[in-house]
Protein backbone atom coordinates (compact mmCIF):
# COMPACT_ATOMS: atom_id res chain seq x y z
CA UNK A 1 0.00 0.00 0.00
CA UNK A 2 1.10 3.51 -1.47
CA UNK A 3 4.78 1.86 -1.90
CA UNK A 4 5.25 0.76 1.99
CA UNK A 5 6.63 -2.82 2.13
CA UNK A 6 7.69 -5.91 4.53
CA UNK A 7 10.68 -4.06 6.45
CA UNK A 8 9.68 -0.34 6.17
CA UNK A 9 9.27 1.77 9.55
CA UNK A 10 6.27 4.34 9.94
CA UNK A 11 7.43 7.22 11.09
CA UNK A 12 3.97 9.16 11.45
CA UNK A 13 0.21 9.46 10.28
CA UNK A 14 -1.08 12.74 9.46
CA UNK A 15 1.94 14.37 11.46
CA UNK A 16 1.13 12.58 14.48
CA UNK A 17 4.13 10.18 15.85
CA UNK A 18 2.85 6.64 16.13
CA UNK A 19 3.93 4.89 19.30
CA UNK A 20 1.83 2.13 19.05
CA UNK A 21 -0.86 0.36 16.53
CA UNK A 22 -3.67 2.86 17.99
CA UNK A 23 -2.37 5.29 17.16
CA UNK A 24 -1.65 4.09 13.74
CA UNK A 25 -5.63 2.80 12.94
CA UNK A 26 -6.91 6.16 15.31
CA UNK A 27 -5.11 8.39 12.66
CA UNK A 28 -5.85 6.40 9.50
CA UNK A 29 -10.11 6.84 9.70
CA UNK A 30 -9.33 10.06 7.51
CA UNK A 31 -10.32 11.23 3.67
CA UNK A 32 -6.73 11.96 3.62
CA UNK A 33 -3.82 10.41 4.47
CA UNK A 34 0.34 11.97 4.92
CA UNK A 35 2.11 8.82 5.71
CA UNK A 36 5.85 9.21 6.85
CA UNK A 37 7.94 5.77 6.71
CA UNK A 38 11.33 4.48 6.83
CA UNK A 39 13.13 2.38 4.40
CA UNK A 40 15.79 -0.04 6.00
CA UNK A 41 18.52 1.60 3.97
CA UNK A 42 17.52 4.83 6.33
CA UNK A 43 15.58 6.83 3.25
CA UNK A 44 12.85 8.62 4.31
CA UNK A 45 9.57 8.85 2.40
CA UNK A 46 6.74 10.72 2.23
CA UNK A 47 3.55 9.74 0.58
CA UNK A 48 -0.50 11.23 0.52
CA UNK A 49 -3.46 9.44 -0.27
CA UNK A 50 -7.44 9.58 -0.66
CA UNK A 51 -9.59 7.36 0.69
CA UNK A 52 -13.03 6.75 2.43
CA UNK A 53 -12.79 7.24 6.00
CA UNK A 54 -13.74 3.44 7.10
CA UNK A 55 -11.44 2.17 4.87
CA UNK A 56 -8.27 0.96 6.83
CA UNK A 57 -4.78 1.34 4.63
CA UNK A 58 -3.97 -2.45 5.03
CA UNK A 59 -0.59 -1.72 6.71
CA UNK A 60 0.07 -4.95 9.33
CA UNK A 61 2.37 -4.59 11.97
CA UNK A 62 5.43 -6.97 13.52
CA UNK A 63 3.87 -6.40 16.98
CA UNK A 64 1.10 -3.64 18.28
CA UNK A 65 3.87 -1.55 20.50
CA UNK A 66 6.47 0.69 19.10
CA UNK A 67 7.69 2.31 22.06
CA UNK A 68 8.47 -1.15 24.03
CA UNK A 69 5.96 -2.66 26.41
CA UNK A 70 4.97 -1.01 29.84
CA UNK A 71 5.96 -3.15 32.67
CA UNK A 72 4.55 -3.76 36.40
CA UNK A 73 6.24 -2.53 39.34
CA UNK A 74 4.11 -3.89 41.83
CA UNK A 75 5.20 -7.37 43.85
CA UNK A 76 2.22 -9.29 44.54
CA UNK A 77 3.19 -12.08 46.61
CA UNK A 78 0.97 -14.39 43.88
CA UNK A 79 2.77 -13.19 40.93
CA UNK A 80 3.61 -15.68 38.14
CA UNK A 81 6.81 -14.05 37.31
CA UNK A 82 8.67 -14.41 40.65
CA UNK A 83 7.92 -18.37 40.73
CA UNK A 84 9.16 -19.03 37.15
CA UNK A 85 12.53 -21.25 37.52
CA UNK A 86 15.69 -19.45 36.95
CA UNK A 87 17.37 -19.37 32.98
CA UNK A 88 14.23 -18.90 31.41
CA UNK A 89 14.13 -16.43 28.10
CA UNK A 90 14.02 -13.14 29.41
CA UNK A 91 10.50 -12.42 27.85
CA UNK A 92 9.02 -14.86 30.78
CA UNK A 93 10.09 -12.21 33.23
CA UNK A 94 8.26 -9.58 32.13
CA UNK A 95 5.18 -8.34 33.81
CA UNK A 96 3.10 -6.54 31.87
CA UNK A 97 0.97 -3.88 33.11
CA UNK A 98 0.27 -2.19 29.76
CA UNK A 99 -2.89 -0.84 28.91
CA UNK A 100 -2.39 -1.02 25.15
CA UNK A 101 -2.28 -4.85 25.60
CA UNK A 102 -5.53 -4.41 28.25
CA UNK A 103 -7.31 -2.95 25.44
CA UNK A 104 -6.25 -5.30 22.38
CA UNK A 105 -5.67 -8.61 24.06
CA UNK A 106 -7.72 -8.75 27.27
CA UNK A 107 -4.39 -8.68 29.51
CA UNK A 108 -4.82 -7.46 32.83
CA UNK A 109 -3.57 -4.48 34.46
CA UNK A 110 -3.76 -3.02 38.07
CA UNK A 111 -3.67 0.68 36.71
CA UNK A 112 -0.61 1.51 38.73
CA UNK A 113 1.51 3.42 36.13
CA UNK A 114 -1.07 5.63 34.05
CA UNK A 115 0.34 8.71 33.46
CA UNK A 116 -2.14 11.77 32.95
CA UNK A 117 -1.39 11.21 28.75
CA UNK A 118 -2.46 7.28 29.20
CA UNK A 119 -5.54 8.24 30.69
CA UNK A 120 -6.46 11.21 27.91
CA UNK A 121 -5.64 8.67 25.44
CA UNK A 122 -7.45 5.89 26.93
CA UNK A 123 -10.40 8.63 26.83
CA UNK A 124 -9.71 10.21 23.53
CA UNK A 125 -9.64 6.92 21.55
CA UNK A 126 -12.53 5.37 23.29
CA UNK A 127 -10.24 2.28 24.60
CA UNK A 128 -13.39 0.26 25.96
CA UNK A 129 -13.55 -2.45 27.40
CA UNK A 130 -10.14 -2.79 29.60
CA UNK A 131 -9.46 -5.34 32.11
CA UNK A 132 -8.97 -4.13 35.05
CA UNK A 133 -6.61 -6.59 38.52
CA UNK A 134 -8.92 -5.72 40.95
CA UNK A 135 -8.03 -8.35 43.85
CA UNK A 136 -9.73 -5.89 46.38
CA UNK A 137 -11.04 -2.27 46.99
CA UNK A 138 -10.04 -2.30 50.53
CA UNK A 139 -7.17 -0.07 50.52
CA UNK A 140 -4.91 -1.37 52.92
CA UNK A 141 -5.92 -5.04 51.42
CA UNK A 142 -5.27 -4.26 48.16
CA UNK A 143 -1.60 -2.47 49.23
CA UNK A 144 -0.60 -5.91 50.67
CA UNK A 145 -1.49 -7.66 47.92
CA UNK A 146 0.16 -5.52 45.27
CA UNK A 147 3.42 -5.82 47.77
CA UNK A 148 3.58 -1.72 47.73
CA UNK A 149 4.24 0.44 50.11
CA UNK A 150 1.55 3.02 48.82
CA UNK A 151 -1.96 2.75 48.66
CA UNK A 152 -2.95 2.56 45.00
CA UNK A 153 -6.68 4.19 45.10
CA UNK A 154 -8.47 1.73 42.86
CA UNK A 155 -12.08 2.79 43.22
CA UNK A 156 -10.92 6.21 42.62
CA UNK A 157 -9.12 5.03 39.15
CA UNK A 158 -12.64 2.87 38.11
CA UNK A 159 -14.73 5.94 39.06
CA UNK A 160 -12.83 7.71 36.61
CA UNK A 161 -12.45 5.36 33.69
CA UNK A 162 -16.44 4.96 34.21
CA UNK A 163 -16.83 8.83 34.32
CA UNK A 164 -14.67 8.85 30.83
CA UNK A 165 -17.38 6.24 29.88
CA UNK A 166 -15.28 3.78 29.49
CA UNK A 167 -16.05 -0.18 30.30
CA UNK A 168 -14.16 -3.12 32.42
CA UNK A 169 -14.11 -6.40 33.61
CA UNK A 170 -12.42 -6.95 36.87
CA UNK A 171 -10.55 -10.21 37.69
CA UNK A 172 -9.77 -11.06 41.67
CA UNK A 173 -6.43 -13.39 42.29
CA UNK A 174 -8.05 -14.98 45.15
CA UNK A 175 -6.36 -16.02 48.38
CA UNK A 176 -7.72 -18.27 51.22
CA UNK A 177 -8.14 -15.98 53.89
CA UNK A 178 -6.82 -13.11 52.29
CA UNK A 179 -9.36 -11.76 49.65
CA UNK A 180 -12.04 -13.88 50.05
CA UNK A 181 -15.15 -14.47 51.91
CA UNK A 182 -16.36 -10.92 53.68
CA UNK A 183 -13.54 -9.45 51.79
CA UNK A 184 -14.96 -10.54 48.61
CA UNK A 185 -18.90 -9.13 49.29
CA UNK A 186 -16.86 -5.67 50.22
CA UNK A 187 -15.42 -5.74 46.79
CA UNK A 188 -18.15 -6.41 44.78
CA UNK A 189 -20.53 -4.44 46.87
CA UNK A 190 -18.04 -1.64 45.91
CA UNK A 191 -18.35 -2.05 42.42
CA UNK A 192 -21.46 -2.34 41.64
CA UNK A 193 -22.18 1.10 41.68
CA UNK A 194 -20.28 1.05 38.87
CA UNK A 195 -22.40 -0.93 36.54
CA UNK A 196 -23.19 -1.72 33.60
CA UNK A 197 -20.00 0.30 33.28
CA UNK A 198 -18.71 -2.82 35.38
CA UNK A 199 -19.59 -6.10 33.28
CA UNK A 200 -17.97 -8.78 35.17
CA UNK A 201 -15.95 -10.43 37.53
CA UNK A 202 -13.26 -13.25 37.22
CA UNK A 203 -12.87 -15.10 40.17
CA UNK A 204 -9.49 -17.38 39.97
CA UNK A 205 -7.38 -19.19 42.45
CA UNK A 206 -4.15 -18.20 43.14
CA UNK A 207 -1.87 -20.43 41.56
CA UNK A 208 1.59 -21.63 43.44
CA UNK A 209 4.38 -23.57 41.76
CA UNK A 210 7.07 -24.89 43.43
CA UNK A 211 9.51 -22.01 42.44
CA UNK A 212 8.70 -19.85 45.27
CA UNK A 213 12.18 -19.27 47.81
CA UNK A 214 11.90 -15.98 49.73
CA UNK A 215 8.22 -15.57 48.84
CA UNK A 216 5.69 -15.58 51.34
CA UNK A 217 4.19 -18.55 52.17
CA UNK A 218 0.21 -17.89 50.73
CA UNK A 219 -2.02 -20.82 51.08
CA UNK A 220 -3.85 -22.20 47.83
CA UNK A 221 -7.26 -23.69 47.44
CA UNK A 222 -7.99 -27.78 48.42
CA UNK A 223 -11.16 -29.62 48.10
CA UNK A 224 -12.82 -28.26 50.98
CA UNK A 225 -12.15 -24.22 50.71
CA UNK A 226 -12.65 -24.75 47.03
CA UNK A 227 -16.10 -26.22 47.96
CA UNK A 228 -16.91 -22.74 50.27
CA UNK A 229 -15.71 -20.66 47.66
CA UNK A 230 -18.16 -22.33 45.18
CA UNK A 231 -21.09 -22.06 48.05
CA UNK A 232 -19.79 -18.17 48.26
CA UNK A 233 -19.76 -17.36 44.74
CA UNK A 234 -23.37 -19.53 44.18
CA UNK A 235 -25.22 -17.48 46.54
CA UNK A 236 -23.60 -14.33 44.93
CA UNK A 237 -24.45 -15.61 41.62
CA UNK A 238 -28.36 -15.46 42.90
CA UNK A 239 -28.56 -12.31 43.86
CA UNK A 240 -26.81 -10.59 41.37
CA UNK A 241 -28.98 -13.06 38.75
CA UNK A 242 -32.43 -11.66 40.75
CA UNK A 243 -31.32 -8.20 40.45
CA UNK A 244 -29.39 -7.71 37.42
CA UNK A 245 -30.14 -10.51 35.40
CA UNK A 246 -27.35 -12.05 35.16
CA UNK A 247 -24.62 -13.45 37.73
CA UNK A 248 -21.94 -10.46 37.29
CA UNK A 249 -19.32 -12.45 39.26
CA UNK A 250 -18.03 -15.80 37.77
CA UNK A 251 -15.55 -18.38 38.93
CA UNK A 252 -12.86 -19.84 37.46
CA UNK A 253 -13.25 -23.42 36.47
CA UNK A 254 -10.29 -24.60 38.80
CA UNK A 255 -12.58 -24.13 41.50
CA UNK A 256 -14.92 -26.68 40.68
CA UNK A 257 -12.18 -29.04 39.16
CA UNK A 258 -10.20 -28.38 42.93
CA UNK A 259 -13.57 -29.85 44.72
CA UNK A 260 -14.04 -32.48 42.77
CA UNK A 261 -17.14 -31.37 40.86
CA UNK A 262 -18.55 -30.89 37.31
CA UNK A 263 -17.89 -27.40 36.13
CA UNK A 264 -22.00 -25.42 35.92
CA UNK A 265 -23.93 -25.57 32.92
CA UNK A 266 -23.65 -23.41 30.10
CA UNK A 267 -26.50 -21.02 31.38
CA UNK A 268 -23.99 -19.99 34.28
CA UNK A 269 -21.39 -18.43 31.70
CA UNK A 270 -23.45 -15.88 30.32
CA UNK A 271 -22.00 -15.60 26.81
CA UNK A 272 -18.69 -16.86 28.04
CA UNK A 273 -17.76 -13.38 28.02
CA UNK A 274 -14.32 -14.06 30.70
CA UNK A 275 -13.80 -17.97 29.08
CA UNK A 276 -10.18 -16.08 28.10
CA UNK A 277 -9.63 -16.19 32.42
CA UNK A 278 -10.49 -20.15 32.54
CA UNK A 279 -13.97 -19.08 33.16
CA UNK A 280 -16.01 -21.56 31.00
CA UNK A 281 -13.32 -23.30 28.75
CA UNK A 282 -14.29 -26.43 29.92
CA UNK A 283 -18.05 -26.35 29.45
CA UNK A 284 -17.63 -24.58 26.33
CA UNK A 285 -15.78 -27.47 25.06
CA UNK A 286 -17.65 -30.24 25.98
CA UNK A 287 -20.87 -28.54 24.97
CA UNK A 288 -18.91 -28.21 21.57
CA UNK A 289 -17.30 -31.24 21.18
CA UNK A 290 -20.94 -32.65 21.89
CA UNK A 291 -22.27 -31.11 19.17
CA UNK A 292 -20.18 -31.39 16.51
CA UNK A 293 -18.93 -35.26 17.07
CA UNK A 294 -22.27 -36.64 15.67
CA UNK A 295 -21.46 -34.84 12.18
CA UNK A 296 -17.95 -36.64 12.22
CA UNK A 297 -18.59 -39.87 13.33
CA UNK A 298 -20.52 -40.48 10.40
CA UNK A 299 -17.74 -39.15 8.33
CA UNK A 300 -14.74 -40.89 6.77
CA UNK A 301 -11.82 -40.32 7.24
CA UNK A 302 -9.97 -38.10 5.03
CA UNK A 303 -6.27 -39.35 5.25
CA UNK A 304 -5.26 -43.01 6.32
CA UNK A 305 -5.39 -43.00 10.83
CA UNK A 306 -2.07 -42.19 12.13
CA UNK A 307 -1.66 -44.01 15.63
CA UNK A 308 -2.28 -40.71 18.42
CA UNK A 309 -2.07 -39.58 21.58
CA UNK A 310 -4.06 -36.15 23.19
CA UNK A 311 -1.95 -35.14 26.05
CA UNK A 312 -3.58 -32.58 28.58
CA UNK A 313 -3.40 -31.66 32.05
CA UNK A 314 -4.52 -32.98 34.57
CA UNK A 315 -7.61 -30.34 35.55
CA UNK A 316 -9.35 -30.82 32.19
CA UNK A 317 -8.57 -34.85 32.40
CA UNK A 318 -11.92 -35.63 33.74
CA UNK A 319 -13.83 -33.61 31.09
CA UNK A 320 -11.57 -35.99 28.67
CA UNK A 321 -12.64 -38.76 30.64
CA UNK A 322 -16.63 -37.84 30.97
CA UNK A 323 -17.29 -36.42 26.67
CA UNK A 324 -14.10 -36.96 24.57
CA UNK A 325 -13.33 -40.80 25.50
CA UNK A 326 -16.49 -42.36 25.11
CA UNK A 327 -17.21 -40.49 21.67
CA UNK A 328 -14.20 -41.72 20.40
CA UNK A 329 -14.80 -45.34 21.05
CA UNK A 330 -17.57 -45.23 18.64
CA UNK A 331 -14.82 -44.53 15.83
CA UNK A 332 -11.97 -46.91 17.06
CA UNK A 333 -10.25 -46.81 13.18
CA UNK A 334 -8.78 -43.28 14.72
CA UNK A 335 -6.43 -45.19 17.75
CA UNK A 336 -6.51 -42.50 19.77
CA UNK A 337 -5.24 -42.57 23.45
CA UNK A 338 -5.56 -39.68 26.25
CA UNK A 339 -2.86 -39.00 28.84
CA UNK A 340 -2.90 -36.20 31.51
CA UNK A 341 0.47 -34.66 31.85
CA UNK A 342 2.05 -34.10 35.38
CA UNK A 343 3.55 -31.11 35.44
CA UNK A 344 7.41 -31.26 37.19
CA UNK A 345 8.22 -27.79 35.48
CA UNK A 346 6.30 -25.91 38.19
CA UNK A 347 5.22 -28.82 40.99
CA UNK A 348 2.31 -30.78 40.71
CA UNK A 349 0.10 -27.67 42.33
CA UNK A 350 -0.01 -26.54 38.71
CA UNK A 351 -2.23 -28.47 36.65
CA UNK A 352 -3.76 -26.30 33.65
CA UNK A 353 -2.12 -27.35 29.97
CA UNK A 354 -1.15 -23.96 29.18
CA UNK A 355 1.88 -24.39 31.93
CA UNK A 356 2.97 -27.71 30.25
CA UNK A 357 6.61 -27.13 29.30
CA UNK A 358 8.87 -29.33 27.03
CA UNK A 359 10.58 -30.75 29.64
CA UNK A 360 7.08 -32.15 31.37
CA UNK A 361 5.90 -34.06 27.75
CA UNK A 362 9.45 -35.21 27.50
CA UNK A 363 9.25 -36.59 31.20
CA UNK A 364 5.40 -37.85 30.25
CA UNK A 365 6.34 -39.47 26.54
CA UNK A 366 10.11 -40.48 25.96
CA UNK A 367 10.46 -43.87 25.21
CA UNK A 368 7.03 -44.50 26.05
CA UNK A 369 4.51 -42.87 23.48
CA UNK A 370 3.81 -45.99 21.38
CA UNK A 371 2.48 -43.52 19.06
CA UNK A 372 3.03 -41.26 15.10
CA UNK A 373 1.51 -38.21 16.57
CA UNK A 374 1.19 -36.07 19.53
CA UNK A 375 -1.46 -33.67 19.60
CA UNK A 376 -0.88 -30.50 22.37
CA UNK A 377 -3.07 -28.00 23.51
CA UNK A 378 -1.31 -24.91 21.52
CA UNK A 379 -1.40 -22.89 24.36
CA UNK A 380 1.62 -24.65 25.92
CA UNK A 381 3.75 -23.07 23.40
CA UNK A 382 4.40 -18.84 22.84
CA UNK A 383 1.81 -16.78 21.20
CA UNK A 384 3.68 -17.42 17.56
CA UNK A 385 4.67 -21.47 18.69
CA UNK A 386 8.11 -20.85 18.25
CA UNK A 387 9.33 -22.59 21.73
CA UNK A 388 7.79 -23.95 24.96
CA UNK A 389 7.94 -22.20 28.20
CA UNK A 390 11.46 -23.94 28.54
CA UNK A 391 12.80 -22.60 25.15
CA UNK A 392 12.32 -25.68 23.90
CA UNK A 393 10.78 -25.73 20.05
CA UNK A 394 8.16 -28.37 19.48
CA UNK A 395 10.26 -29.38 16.52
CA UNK A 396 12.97 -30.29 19.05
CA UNK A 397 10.71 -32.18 21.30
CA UNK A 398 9.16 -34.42 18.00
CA UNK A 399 12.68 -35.35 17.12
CA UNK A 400 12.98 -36.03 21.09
CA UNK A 401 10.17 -38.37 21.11
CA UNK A 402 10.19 -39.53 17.39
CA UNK A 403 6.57 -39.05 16.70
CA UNK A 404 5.06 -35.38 14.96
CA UNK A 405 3.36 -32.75 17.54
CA UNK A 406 0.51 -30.70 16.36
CA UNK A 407 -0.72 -27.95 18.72
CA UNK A 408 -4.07 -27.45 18.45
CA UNK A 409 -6.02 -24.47 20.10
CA UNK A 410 -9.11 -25.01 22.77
CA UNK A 411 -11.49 -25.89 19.84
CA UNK A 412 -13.17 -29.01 19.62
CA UNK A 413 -13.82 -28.63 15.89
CA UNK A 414 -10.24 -28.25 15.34
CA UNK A 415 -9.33 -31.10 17.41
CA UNK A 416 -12.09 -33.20 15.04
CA UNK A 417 -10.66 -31.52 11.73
CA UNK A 418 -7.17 -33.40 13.06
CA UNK A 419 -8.10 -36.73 13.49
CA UNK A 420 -10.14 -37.12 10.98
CA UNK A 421 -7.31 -35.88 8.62
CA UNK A 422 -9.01 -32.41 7.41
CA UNK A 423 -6.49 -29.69 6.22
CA UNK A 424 -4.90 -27.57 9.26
CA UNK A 425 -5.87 -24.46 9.78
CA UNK A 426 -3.22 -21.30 11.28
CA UNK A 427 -2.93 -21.18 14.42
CA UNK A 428 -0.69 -19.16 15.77
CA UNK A 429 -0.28 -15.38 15.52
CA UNK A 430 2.30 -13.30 15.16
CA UNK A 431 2.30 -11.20 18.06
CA UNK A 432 4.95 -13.02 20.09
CA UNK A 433 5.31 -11.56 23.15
CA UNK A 434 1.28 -10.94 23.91
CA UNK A 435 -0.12 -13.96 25.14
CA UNK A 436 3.12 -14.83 26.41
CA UNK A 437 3.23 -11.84 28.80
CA UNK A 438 -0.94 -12.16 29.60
CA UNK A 439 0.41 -15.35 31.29
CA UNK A 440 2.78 -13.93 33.77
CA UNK A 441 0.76 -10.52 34.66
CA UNK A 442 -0.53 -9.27 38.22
């Protein structure tokens, strides 16, 4: 477009300096654009051009930040970062607490380092909906859990997002002891003033690896506070469904998976609207999976069966056991076998997929898969599925264990279009620090 190519460097829009993709598509919803760019050789150019204001330009970027990413400088005791092992890439020790990434990938933020030009940018370019670490709205509760030494005023930063008319979703890190229980009713009580500017509430459990020397020692969630938390949240689920019509507050599905019982049914979610928090994934797969299987199973299959395995972890295991399993035994031409994954990376307290490292399938699957392919939950690997958590590329680990590994993203259609040999679809992106960081953030 207008003679910008793969390896040119905008230098503005319209005379405005472009720090970041928003300002980039803000600027470009003219009649007329002045485009300033860079060739690599160091030429500037400068180029003009007509258009109708809701047509974009077509320019893609290498990543959505020009001007680096905004880090936290918080130190919540819970934070992901500080129990990663040591030599790691550096980009697992970054904690993000950009709003930029709030905005365009859902990340979380605790609004600690807004300057006054963040927030009059937030406001001028309508950035709605952010997501917004709540954990609590008691002051001195929310201090401790950030690990500052300052009170960071968050009602006072929501009241004026919501005054700007701007919309969030919350999300609570929650603690036994800490943040839940009356702590919890005084934090949604205090936001709820603030709907429908407010829209919802992730509830998820703090998660501990085994990584944690010189941190303080936080309890996590077993079977029976898991169970009170789920009584909690279900009796705040009813009054918020009586008075606004739906639940506002959601918990993640750990919860349920931590007490030992089925996740709710899809009529809890909503719309699913927080499933990117682990609110949902699981019910929105099986009630997927369970309605697209009949339209395979009386398919054929499109490429000869290659002998597989579906490794997981071990939270979603039982949802493997309870939908996928049995529908799969109706086709037994695919020879498919499902193993949950311990994960040794982090300790055995961590049991989602999307913490699965290299070194934890290696550890599951050398000398042992008995099997042509093995199929991963793509959210193991970085954003673009270059490498693992442990640096480790999956093209490594498949000449490890002498069998190919396909990622494949939470979609039960796409894990259908695999074994029954349909043509892969994309799925990674190319922003490969985003999801990466979202991870690892407060």
């Amino acid at each position: 477009m207008a003679g910008v190519e793969p390896g040119d460097e905008i230098v503005a829009i319209n005379g405005v300096s472009v720090t970041d993709v928003l300002d980039f598509r803000f600027e470009e919803s003219t009649e007329e654009c002045a485009l300033d760019f860079r060739k690599p050789d160091g030429t500037l150019v400068a180029v003009s051009l007509e258009k109708d204001p809701e047509d974009v330009l077509g320019i893609e970027f290498a990543d959505d930040l020009f001007d680096g990413i905004r880090t936290c400088k918080n130190n919540c005791p819970f934070c992901f970062v500080y129990q990663n092992p040591r030599r790691m890439r550096r980009t697992v020790y970054i904690k993000d607490e950009d709003y930029r990434y709030s905005f365009l990938h859902g990340n979380y933020m605790t609004l600690s380092n807004l300057s006054d030009e963040d927030w009059g940018k937030i406001f001028r370019m309508r950035l709605s909906p952010l997501y917004v670490s709540i954990h609590a709205t008691e002051p001195a509760l929310r201090t401790r859990l950030l690990g500052t030494k300052e009170p960071r005023p968050i009602l006072e930063m929501l009241q004026r997002l919501v005054g700007g008319g701007i919309e969030f979703y919350g999300q609570i890190v929650s603690i036994p002891g800490w943040n839940d229980g009356p702590e919890l009713d005084r934090t949604l009580a205090d936001l709820l003033p603030l709907y429908p500017h407010f829209r919802g509430l992730a509830i998820v459990p703090v998660g501990l690896t085994t990584h944690r020397a010189k941190l303080v020692e936080l309890p996590s969630y077993t079977g029976e506070s898991a169970l009170a938390m789920i009584e909690h949240g279900e009796r705040i689920g009813r009054q918020m469904k009586r008075k606004y019509g739906r639940r506002i507050a959601y918990l993640a599905d750990e919860f349920y998976l931590a007490a030992g019982l089925p996740v709710p049914p899809m009529s809890y979610y909503d719309g699913y609207v927080l499933r990117e928090d682990g609110v949902g994934m699981i019910r929105k797969f099986t009630v997927d999976f369970r309605r697209a299987f009949p339209r395979y199973a009386r398919r054929r299959l499109q490429k000869p069966p290659v002998r597989t395995v579906i490794a997981t972890g071990r939270a979603a295991r039982p949802m493997f056991a309870e939908v996928v399993e049995p529908a799969l035994r109706q086709r037994p031409d695919l020879d498919v076998r499902i193993v949950d994954v311990e994960n040794l990376f982090y300790g055995n307290t961590i049991t989602v997929a999307g913490l699965l490292s290299a070194t934890d399938y290696l550890a599951a699957f050398r000398g042992k898969l008995d099997a042509d392919r093995l199929i991963i939950p793509a959210h193991s690997l970085r954003s673009d599925g270059a490498c693992f958590l442990d640096d480790v590329t999956p093209e490594a680990l498949a000449d490890e264990l002498g069998a190919e590994v396909v990622p494949i993203p939470d979609s039960a259609e796409e894990l259908l279009r695999e074994l029954w040999g349909y043509p892969r679809k994309h799925v990674f992106d190319t922003q490969t620090s985003t999801a990466e960081v979202a991870i690892y953030g407060s």
